[in-house]
Protein backbone atom coordinates (compact mmCIF):
# COMPACT_ATOMS: atom_id res chain seq x y z
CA UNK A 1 -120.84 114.07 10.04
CA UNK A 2 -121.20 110.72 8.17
CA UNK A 3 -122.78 111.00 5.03
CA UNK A 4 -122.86 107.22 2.64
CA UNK A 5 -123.52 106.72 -0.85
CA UNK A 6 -124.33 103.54 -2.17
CA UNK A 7 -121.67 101.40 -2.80
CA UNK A 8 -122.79 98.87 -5.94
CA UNK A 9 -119.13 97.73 -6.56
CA UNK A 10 -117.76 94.33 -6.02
CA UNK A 11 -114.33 95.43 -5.28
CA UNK A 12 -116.01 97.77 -2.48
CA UNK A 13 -118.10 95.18 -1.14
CA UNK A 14 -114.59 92.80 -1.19
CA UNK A 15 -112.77 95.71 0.55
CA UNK A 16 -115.71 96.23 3.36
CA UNK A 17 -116.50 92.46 3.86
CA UNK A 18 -112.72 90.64 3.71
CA UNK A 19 -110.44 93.61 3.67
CA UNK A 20 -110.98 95.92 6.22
CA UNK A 21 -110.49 93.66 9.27
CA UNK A 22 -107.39 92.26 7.64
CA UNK A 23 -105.46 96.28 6.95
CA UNK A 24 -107.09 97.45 10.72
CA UNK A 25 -105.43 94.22 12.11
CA UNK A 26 -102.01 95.02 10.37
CA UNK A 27 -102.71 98.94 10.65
CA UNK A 28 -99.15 99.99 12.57
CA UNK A 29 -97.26 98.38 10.02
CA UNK A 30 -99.34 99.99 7.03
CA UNK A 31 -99.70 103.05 8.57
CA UNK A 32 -95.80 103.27 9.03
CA UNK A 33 -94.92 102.12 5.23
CA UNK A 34 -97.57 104.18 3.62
CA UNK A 35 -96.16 107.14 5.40
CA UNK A 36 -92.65 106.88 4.48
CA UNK A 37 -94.32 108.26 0.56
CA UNK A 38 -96.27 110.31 1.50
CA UNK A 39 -94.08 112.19 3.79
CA UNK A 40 -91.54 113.96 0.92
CA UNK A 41 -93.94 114.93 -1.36
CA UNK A 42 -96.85 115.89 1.42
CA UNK A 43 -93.52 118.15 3.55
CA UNK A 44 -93.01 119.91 -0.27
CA UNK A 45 -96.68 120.65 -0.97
CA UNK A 46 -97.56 124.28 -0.89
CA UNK A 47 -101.06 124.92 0.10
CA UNK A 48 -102.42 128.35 -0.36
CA UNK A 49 -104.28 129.36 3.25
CA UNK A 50 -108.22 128.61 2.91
CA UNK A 51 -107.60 125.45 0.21
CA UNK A 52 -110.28 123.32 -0.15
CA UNK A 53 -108.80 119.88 -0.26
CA UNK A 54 -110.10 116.11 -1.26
CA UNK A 55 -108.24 113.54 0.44
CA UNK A 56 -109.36 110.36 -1.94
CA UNK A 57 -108.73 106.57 -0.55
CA UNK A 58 -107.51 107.95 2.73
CA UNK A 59 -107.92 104.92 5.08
CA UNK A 60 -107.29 105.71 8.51
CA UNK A 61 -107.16 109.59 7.83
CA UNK A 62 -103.56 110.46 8.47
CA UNK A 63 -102.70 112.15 4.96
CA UNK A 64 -106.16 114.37 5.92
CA UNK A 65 -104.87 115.16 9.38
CA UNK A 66 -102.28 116.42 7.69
CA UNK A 67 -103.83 118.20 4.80
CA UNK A 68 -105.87 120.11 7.31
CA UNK A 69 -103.25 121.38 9.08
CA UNK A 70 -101.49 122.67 5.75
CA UNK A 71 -104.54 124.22 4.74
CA UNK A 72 -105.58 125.87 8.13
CA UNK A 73 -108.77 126.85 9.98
CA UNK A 74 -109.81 128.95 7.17
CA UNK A 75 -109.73 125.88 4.57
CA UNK A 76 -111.47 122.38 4.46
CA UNK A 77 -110.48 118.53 4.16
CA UNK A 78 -112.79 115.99 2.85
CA UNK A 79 -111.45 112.15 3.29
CA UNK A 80 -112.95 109.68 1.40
CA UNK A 81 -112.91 106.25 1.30
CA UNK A 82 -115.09 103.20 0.86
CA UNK A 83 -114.63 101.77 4.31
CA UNK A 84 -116.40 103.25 6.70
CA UNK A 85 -114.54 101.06 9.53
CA UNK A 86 -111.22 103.04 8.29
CA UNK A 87 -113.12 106.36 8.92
CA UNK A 88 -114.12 105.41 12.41
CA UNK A 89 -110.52 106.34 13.16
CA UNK A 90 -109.98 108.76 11.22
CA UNK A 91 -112.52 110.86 12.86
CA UNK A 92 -110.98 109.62 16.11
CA UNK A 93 -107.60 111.24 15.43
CA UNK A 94 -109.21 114.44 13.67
CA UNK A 95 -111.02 114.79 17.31
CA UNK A 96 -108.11 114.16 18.95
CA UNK A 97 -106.29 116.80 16.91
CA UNK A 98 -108.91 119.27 17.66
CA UNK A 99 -109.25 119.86 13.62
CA UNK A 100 -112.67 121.54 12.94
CA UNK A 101 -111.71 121.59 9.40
CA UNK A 102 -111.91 118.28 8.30
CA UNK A 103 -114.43 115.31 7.64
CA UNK A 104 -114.54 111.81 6.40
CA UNK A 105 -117.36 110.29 4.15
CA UNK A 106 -117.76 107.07 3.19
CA UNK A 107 -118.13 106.70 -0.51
CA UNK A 108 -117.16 105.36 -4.00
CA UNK A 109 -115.51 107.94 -5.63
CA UNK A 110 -115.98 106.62 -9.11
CA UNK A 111 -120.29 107.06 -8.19
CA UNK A 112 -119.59 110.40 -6.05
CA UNK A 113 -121.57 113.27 -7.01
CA UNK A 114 -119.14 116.12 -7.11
CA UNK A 115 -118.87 119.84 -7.72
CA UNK A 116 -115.88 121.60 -9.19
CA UNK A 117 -115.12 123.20 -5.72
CA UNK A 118 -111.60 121.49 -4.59
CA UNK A 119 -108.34 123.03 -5.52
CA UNK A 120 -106.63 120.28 -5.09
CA UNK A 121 -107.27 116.34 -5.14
CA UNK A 122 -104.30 114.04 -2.89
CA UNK A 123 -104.19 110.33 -2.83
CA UNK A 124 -101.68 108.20 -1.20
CA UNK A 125 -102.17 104.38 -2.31
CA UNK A 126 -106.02 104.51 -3.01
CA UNK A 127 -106.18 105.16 -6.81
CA UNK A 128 -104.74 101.66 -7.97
CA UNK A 129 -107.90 100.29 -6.59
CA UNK A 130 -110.58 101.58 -9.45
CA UNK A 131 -112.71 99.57 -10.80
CA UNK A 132 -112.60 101.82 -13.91
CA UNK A 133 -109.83 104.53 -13.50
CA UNK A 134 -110.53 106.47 -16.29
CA UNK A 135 -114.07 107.10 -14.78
CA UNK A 136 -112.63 107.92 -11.60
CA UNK A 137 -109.65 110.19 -13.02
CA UNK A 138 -112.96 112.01 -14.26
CA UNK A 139 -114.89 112.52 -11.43
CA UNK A 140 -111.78 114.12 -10.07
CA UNK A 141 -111.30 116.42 -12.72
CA UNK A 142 -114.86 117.58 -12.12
CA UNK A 143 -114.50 117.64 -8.39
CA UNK A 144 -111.29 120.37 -9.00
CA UNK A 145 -111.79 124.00 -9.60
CA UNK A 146 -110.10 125.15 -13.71
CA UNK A 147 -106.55 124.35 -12.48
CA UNK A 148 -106.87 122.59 -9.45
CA UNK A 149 -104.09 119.49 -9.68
CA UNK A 150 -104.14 115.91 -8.44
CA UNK A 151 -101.05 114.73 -6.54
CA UNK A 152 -101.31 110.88 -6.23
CA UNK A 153 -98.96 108.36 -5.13
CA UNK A 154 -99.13 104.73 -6.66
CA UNK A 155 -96.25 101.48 -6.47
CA UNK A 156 -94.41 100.76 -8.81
CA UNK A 157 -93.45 97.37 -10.35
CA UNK A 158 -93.41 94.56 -8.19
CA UNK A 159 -89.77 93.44 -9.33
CA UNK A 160 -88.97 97.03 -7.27
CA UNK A 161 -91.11 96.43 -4.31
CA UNK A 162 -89.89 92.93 -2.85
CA UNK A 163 -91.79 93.50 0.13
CA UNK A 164 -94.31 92.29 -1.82
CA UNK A 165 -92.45 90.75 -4.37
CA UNK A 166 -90.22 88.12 -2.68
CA UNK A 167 -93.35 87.04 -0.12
CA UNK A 168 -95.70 86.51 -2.61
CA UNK A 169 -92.63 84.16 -4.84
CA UNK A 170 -92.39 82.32 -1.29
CA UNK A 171 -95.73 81.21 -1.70
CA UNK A 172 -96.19 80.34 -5.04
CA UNK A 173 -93.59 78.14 -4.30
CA UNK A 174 -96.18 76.21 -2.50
CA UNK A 175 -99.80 77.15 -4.16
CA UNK A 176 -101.28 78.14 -7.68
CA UNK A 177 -101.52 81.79 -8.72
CA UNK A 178 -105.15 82.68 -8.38
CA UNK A 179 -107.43 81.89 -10.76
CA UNK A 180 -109.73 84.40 -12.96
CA UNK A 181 -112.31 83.88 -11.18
CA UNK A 182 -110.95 85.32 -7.71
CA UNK A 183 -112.24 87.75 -5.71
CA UNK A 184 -110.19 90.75 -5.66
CA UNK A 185 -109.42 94.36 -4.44
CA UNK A 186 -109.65 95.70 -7.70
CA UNK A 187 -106.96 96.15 -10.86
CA UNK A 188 -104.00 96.12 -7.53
CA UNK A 189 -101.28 97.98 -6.24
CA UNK A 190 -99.40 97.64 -8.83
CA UNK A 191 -101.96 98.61 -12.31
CA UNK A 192 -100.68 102.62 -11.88
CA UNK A 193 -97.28 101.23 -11.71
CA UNK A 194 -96.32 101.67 -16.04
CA UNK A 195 -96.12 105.52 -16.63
CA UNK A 196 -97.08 105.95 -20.40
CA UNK A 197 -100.70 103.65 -19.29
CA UNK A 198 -101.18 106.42 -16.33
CA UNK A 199 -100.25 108.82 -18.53
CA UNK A 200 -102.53 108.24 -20.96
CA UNK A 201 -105.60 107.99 -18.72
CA UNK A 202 -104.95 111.44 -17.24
CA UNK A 203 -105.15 112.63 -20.57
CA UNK A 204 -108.28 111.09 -21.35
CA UNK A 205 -109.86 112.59 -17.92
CA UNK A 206 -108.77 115.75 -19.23
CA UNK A 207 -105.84 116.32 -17.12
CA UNK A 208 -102.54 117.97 -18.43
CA UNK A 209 -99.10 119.16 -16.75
CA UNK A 210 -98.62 115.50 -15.81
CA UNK A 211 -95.11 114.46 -14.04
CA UNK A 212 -94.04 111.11 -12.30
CA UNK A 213 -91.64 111.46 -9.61
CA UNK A 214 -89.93 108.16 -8.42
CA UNK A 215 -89.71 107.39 -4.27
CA UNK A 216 -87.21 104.54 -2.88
CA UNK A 217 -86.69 103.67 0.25
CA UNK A 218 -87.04 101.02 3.26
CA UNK A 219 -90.63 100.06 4.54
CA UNK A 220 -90.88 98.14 8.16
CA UNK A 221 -92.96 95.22 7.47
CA UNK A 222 -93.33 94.02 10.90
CA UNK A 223 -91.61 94.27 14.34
CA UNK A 224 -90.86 90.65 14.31
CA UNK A 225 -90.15 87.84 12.16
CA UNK A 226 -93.32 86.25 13.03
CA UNK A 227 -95.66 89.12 12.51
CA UNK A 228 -94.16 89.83 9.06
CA UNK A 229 -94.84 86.70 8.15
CA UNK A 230 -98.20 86.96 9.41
CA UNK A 231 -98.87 90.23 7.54
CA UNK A 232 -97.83 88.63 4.13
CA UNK A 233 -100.22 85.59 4.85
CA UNK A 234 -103.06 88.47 5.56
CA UNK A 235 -102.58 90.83 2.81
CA UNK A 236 -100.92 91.99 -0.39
CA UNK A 237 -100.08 89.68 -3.88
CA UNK A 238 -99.01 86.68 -0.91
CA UNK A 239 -101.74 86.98 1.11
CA UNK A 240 -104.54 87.04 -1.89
CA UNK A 241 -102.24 83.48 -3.39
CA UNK A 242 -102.54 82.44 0.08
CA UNK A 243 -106.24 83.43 0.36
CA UNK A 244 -107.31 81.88 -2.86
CA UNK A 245 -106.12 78.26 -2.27
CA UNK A 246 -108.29 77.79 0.41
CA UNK A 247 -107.87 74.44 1.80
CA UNK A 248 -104.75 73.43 0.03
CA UNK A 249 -103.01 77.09 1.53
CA UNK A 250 -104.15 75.23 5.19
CA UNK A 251 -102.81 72.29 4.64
CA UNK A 252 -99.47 73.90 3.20
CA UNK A 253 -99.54 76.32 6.23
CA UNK A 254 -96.89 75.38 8.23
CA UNK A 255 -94.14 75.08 5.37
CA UNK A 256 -95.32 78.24 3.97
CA UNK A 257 -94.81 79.78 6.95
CA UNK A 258 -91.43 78.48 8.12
CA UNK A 259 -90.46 79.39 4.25
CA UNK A 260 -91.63 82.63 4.51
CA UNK A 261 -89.66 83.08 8.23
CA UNK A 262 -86.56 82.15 6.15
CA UNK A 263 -86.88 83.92 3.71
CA UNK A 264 -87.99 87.74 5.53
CA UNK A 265 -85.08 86.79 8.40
CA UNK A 266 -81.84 88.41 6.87
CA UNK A 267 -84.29 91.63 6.54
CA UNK A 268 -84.05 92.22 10.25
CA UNK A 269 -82.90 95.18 11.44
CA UNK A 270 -83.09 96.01 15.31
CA UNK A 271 -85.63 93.29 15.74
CA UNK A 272 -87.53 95.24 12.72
CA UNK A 273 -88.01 93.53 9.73
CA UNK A 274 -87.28 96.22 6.88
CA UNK A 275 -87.42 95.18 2.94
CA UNK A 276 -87.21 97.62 -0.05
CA UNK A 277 -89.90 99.58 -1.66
CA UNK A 278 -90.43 102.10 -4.46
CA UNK A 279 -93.54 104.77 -5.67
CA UNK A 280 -94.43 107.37 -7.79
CA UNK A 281 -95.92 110.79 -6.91
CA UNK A 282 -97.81 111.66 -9.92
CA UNK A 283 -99.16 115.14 -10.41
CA UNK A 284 -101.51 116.64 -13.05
CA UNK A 285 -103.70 119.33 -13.39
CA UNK A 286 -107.16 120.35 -15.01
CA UNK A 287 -106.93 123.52 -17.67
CA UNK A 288 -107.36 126.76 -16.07
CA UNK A 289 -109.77 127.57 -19.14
């Protein structure tokens, strides 16, 4: 079942009209460093039999696919995200699965009417993307049953991500940083990244218990040198510098990308190019009274 609200936000509208062909076009290599977070603290998460679960931001539905399972046939998934496109798959792979007990709606879950009928809220990489967190952090904490918890996983700093980090230096090397005026995914991937600001806007939504738990490890960023450097020209803080200076980034192009080849090289492993990365798994939870 596909069920829309209306989506009135500029980042949405930037996500569905520039973004989503960009992330399906680079999906393997997203799909495989997203998972590498999500798999710890998703393989530790007990879920009571019959949960009802919200999966928010969940792109191509993999984190649902495997909330559903957790949960079993007696319990139900609901993915949201704001790009339909991403949800044409993930209903692909929930049919595939043969889940009954999941579904994907496209919506912006800072507008979403909800109920306080989930027991538990999971996002992997989607809530560094509000427009206004706090607003969204409270729609969550009405969409959860008295103590239902939010497990969410956000990057941290940039300086401890060079996947992004060193790419995106690469560039500016070349090109301006983008101007004030850009248009833009929302606050980034890396706005959830300073724990005492997420802190403190869980505690304005009303949530308590809150604990950040900090994930290292190796992402693959491309099974080649070339289509790395092709997914840091596309997407992330390189790709938006990139993006932004238009013309100038064309004529640049092929320095920037021989720089880029030099610089992502020594990160080969196997063929694989693999680079550093780092996340929290935040979890909170609304008062039982």
């Amino acid at each position: 079942m596909t069920q829309t609200t209306q989506q009135t936000s500029e980042y949405v509208e930037f996500w569905n009209d520039t973004l989503a062909e960009k992330f399906d076009r680079f999906q393997e290599i997203l799909m495989n460093g997203l998972s590498y977070h999500s798999q710890v603290p998703l393989g530790r998460l007990e879920v009571a039999p019959g949960a009802r679960i919200l999966d928010v931001g969940c792109g191509w539905g993999d984190t649902a696919i495997a909330l559903a399972r957790k949960t079993g046939p007696e319990g139900q998934v609901l993915g949201m995200d704001c790009v339909e496109q991403f949800l044409e798959d993930a209903r692909r792979r929930a049919d595939e699965a043969g889940l009954a007990n999941v579904r994907f709606v496209a919506a912006d879950v800072e507008r979403y009417p909800f109920e306080p009928e989930y027991d538990l809220c999971f996002s992997r990489f989607g809530m560094m993307f509000f427009e206004h967190p706090v607003v969204a952090m409270r729609n969550i904490h009405k969409a959860l049953r008295p103590g239902g918890e939010l497990m969410f996983i956000v990057w941290r700093d940039i300086e401890d991500n060079p996947w992004l980090g060193l790419p995106k230096q690469v560039v500016l090397d070349f090109l301006p940083p983008p101007g004030e005026d850009a248009r833009t995914c929302g606050p980034g991937p890396f706005s959830m990244a300073n724990p005492d600001v997420v802190t403190q806007q869980l505690e304005i939504a009303g949530f308590e218990e809150i604990h950040f738990e900090r994930n290292d490890g190796p992402v693959e960023v491309g099974d080649s040198v070339e289509n790395a450097m092709r997914f840091q020209l596309a997407l992330g803080p390189a790709g938006e510098v990139f993006r932004e200076a238009g013309e100038e980034a064309e004529r640049q192009r092929p320095q920037i990308e021989e720089a880029l080849r030099s610089t992502l090289a020594p990160y080969a492993q196997a063929g694989k190019i693999v680079m550093g990365s780092s996340s929290w798994t935040i979890t909170a939870r609304k008062p039982a009274g």
